[in-house]
C-alpha atoms as a PDB file:
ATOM      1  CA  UNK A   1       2.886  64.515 -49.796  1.00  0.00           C
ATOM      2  CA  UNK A   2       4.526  61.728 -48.183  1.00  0.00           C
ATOM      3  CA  UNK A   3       1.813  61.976 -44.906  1.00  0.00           C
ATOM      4  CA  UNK A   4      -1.072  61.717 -47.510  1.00  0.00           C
ATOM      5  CA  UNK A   5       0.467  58.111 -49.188  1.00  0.00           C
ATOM      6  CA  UNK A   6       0.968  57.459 -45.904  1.00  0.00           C
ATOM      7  CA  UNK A   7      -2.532  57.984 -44.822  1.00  0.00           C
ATOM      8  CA  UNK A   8      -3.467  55.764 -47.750  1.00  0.00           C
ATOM      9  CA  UNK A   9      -1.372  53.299 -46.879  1.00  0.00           C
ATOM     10  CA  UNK A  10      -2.875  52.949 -43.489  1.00  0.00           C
ATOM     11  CA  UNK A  11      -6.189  53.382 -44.361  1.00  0.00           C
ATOM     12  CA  UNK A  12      -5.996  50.323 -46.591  1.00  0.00           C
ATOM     13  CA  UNK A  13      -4.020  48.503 -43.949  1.00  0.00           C
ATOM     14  CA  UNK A  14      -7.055  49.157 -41.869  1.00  0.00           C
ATOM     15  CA  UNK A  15      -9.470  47.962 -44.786  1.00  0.00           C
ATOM     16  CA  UNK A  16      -7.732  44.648 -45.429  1.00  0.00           C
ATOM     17  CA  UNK A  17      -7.328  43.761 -41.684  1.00  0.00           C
ATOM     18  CA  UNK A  18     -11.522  44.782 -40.694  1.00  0.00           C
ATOM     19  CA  UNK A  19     -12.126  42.368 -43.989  1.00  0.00           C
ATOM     20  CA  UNK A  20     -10.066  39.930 -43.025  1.00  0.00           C
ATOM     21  CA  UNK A  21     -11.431  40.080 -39.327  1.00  0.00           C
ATOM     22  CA  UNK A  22     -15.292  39.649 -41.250  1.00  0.00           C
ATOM     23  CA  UNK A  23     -14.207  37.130 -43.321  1.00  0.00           C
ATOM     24  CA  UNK A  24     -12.913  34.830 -40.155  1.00  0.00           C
ATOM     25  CA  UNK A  25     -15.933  35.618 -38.582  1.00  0.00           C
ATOM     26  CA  UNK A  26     -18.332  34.741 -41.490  1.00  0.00           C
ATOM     27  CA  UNK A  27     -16.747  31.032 -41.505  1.00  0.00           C
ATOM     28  CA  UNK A  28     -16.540  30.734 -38.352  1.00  0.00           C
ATOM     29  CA  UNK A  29     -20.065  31.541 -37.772  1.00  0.00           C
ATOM     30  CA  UNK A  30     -21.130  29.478 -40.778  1.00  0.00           C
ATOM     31  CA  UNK A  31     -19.108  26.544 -39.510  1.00  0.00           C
ATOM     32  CA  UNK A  32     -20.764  26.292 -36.267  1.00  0.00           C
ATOM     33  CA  UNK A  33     -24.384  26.840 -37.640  1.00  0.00           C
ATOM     34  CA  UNK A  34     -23.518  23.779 -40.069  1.00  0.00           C
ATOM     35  CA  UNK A  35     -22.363  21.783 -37.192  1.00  0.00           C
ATOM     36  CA  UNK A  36     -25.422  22.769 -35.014  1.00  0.00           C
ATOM     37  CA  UNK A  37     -28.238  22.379 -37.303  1.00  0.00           C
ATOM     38  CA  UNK A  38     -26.507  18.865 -39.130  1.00  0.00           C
ATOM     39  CA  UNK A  39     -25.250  17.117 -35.893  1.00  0.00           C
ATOM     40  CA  UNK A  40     -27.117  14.901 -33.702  1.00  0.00           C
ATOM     41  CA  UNK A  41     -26.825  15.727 -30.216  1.00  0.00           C
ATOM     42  CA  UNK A  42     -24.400  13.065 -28.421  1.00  0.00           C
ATOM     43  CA  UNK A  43     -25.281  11.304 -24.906  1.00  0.00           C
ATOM     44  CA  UNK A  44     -22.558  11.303 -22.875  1.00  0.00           C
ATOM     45  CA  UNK A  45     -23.258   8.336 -20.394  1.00  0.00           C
ATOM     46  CA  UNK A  46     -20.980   6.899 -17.947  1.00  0.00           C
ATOM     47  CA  UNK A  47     -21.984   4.307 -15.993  1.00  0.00           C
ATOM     48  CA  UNK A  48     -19.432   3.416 -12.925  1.00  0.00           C
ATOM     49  CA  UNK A  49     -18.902  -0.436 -11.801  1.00  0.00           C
ATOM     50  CA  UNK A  50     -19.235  -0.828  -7.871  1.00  0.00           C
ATOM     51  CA  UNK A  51     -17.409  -2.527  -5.659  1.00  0.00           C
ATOM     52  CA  UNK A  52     -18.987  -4.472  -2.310  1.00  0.00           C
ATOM     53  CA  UNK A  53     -17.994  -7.636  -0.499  1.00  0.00           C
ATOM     54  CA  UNK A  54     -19.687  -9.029   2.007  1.00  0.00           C
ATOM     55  CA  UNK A  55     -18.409 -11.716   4.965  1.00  0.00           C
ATOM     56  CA  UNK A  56     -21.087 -14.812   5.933  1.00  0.00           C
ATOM     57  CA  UNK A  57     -20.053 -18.336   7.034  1.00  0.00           C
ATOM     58  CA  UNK A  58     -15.627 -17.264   7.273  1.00  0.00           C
ATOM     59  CA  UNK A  59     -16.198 -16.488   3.593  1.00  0.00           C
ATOM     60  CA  UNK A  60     -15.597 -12.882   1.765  1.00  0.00           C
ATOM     61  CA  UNK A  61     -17.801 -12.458  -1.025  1.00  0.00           C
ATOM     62  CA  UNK A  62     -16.876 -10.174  -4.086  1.00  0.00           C
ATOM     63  CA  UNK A  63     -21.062  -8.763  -4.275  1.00  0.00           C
ATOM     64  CA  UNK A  64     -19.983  -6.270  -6.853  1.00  0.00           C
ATOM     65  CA  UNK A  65     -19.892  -5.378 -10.577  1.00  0.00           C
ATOM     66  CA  UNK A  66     -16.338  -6.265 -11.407  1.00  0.00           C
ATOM     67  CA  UNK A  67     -13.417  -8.424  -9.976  1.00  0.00           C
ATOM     68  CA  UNK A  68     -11.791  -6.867  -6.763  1.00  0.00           C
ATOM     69  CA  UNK A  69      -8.535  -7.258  -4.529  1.00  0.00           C
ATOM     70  CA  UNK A  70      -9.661  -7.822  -0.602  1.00  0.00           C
ATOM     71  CA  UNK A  71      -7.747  -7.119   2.409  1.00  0.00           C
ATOM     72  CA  UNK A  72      -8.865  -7.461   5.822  1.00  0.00           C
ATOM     73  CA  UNK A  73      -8.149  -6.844   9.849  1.00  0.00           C
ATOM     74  CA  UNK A  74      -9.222  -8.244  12.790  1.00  0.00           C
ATOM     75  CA  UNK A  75     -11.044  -6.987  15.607  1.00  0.00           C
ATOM     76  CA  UNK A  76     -10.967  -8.266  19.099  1.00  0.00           C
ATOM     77  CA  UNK A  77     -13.775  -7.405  21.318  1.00  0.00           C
ATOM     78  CA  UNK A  78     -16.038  -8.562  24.474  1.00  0.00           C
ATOM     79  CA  UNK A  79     -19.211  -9.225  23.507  1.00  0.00           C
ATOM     80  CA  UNK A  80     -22.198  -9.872  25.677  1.00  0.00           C
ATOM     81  CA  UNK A  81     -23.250 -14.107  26.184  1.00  0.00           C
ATOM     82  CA  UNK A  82     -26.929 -12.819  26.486  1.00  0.00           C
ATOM     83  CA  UNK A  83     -27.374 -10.186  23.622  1.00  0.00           C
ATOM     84  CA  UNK A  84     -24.775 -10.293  20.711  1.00  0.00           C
ATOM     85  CA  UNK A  85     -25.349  -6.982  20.113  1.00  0.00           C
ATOM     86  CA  UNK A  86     -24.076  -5.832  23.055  1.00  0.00           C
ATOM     87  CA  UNK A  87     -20.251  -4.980  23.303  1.00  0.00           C
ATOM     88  CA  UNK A  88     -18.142  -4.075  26.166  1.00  0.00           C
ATOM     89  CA  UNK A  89     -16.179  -0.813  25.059  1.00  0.00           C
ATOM     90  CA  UNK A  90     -15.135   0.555  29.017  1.00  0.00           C
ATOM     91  CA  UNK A  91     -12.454  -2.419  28.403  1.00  0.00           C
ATOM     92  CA  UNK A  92     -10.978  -2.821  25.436  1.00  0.00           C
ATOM     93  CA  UNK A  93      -8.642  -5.681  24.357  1.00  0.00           C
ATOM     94  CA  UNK A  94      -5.210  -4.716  23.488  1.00  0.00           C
ATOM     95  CA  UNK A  95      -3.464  -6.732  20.900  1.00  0.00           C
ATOM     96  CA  UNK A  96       0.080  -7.630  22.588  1.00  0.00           C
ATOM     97  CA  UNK A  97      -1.255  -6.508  26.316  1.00  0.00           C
ATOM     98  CA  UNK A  98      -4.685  -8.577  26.914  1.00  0.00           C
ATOM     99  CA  UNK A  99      -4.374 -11.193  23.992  1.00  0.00           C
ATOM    100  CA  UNK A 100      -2.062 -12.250  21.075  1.00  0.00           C
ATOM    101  CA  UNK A 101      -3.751 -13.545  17.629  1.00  0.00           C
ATOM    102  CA  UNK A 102      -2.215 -15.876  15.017  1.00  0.00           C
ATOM    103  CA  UNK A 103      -3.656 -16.457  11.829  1.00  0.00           C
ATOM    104  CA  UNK A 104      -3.736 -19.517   9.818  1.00  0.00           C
ATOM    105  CA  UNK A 105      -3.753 -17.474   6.857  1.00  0.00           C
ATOM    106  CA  UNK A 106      -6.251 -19.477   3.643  1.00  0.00           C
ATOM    107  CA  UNK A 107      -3.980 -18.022   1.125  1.00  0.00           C
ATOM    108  CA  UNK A 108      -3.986 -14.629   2.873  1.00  0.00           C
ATOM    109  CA  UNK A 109      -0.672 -12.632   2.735  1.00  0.00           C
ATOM    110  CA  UNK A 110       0.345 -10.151   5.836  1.00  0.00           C
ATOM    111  CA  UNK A 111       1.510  -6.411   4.844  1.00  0.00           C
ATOM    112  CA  UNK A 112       4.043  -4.593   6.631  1.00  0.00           C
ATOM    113  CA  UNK A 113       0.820  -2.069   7.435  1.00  0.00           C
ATOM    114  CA  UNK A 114      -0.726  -4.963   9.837  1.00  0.00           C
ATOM    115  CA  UNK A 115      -3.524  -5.878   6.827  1.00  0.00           C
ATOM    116  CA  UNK A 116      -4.452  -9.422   5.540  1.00  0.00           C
ATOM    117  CA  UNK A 117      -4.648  -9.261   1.700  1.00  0.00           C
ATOM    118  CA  UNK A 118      -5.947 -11.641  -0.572  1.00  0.00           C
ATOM    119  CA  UNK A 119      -3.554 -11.741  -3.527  1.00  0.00           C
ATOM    120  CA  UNK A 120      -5.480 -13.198  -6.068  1.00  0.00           C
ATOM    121  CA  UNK A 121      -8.634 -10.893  -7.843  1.00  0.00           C
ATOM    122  CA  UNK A 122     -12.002 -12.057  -6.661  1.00  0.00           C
ATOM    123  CA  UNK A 123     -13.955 -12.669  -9.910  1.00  0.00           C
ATOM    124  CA  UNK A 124     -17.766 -11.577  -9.317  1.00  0.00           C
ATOM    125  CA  UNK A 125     -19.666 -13.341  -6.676  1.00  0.00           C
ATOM    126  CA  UNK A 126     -16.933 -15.833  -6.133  1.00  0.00           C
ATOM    127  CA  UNK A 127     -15.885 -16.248  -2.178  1.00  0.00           C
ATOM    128  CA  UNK A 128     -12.854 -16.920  -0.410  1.00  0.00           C
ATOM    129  CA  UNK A 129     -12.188 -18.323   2.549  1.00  0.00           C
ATOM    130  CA  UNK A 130     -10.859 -16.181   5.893  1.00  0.00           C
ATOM    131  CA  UNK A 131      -8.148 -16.388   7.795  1.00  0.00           C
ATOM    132  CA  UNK A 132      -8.653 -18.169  10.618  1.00  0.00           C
ATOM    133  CA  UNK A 133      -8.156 -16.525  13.901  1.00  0.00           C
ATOM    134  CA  UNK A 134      -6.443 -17.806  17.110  1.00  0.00           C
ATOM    135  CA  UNK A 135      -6.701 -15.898  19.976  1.00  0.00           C
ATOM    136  CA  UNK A 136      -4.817 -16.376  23.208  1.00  0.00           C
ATOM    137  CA  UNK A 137      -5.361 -14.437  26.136  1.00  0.00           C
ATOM    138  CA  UNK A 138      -2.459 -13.065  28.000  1.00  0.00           C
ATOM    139  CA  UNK A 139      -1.835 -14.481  31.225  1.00  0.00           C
ATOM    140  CA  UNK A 140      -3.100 -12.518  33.968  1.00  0.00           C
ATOM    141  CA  UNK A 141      -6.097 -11.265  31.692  1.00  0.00           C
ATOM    142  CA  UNK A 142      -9.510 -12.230  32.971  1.00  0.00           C
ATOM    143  CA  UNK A 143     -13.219 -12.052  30.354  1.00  0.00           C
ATOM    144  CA  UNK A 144     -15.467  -9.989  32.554  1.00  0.00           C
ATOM    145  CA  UNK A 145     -18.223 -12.359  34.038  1.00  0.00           C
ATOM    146  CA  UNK A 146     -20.887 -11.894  31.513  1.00  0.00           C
ATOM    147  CA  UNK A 147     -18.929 -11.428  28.378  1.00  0.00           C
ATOM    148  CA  UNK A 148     -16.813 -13.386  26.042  1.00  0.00           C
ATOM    149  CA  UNK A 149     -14.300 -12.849  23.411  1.00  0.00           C
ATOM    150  CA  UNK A 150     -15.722 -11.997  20.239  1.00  0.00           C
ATOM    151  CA  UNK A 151     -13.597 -11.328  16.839  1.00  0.00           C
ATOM    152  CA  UNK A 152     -15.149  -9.457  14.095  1.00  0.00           C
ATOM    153  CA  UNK A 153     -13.754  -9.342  10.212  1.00  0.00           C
ATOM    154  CA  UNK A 154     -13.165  -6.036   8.458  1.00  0.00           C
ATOM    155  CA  UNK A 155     -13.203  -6.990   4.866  1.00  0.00           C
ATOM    156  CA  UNK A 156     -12.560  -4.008   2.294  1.00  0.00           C
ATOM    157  CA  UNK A 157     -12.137  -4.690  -1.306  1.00  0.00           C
ATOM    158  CA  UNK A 158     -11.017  -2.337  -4.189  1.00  0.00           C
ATOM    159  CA  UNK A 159     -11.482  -2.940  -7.773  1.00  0.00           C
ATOM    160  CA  UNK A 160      -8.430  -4.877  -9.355  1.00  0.00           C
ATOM    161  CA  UNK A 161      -8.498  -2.792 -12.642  1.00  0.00           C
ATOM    162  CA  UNK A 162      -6.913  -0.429 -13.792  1.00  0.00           C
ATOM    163  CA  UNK A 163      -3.968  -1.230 -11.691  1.00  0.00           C
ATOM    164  CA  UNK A 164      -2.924   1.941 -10.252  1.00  0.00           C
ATOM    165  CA  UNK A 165      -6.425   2.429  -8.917  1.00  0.00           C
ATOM    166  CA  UNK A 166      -4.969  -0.609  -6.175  1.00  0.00           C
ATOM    167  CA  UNK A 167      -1.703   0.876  -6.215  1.00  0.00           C
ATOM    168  CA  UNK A 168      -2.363   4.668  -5.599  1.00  0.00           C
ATOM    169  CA  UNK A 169      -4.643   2.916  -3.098  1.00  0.00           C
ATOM    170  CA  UNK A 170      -3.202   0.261  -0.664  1.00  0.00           C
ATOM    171  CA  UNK A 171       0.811   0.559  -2.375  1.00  0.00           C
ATOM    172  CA  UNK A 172       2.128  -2.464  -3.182  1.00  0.00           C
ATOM    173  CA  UNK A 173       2.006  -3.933  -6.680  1.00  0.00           C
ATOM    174  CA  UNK A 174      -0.132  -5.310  -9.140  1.00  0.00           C
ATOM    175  CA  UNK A 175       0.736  -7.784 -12.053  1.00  0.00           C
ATOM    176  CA  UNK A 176      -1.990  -9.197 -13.814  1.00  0.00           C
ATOM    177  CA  UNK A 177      -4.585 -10.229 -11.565  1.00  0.00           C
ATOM    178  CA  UNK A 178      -1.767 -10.366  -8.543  1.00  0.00           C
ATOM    179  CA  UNK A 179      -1.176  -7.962  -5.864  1.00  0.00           C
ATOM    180  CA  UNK A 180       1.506  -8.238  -3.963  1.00  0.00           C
ATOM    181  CA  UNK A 181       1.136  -5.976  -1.062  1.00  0.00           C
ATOM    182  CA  UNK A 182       4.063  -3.797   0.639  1.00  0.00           C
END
């Protein structure tokens, strides 16, 4: 007698869990039709900002969608006197070896990674000015006949918000609309 109440027993166990299982699935069902057939559907668009700068006239110009930190390097080349296009790369000039370069530096801060960085966010289309570069050549270095030294800006810029976007980026720190590189 026992195994038959037992029986019983699990038979309405079984009962009570495959209605409860039915019932879950009834509201669950009904729930999502109701949310399907009485919401709109939702466009998710993003639209990014973009960052450019451009260098005309010793100037760096933030050309972008939002304010951005610049930094920039130098680089010291031979360049043809009779097409400008034209560069010398059999001879390159060695920073230290062939020529050493001073800056006076427009507001420009050095980093300890050899960068120029402008520590103040460039608002859209606003310029600043570049460093100015002064190059002296080594003694005992002569400009190929033909060619003369030529220096050439490399002007990145990374947008100044959110902060850790510059940080992550280039290290340093930024307060406000500060960076203080490393």
């Amino acid at each position: 007698m026992p195994s038959s109440k037992k029986r019983k027993l699990n038979k309405k166990t079984l009962i009570l869990m495959i209605s409860i299982v039915l019932l879950l699935c009834v509201s669950v069902g009904s729930t999502f039709a109701f949310l399907v057939t009485k919401t709109d559907v939702l466009q998710n668009v993003f639209s990014p900002s973009y960052v450019s700068v451009s260098v005309s006239d010793g100037k760096a110009t933030n050309t972008g969608e939002t304010k951005a930190f610049f930094r920039m390097t130098a680089v010291v080349t031979l360049q043809s006197n009779s097409n400008e296009n034209v560069y010398l790369g059999s001879q390159p000039l060695v920073e230290g070896v062939n020529y050493t370069l001073t800056y006076t530096e427009n507001g420009w801060v050095k980093g300890t990674d050899g960068y120029y960085y402008y520590p103040q966010a460039v608002q859209m289309n606003d310029s600043v000015n570049l460093p100015t570069a002064d190059i002296t050549l080594t003694s005992g270095y002569t400009v190929p006949s033909g060619y003369q030294v030529s220096v050439q800006y490399l002007v990145t810029a990374i947008q100044a918000s959110p902060s850790w976007a510059v940080e992550n980026a280039w290290g340093g720190e930024v307060s406000g609309d500060t960076y203080t590189p490393q």
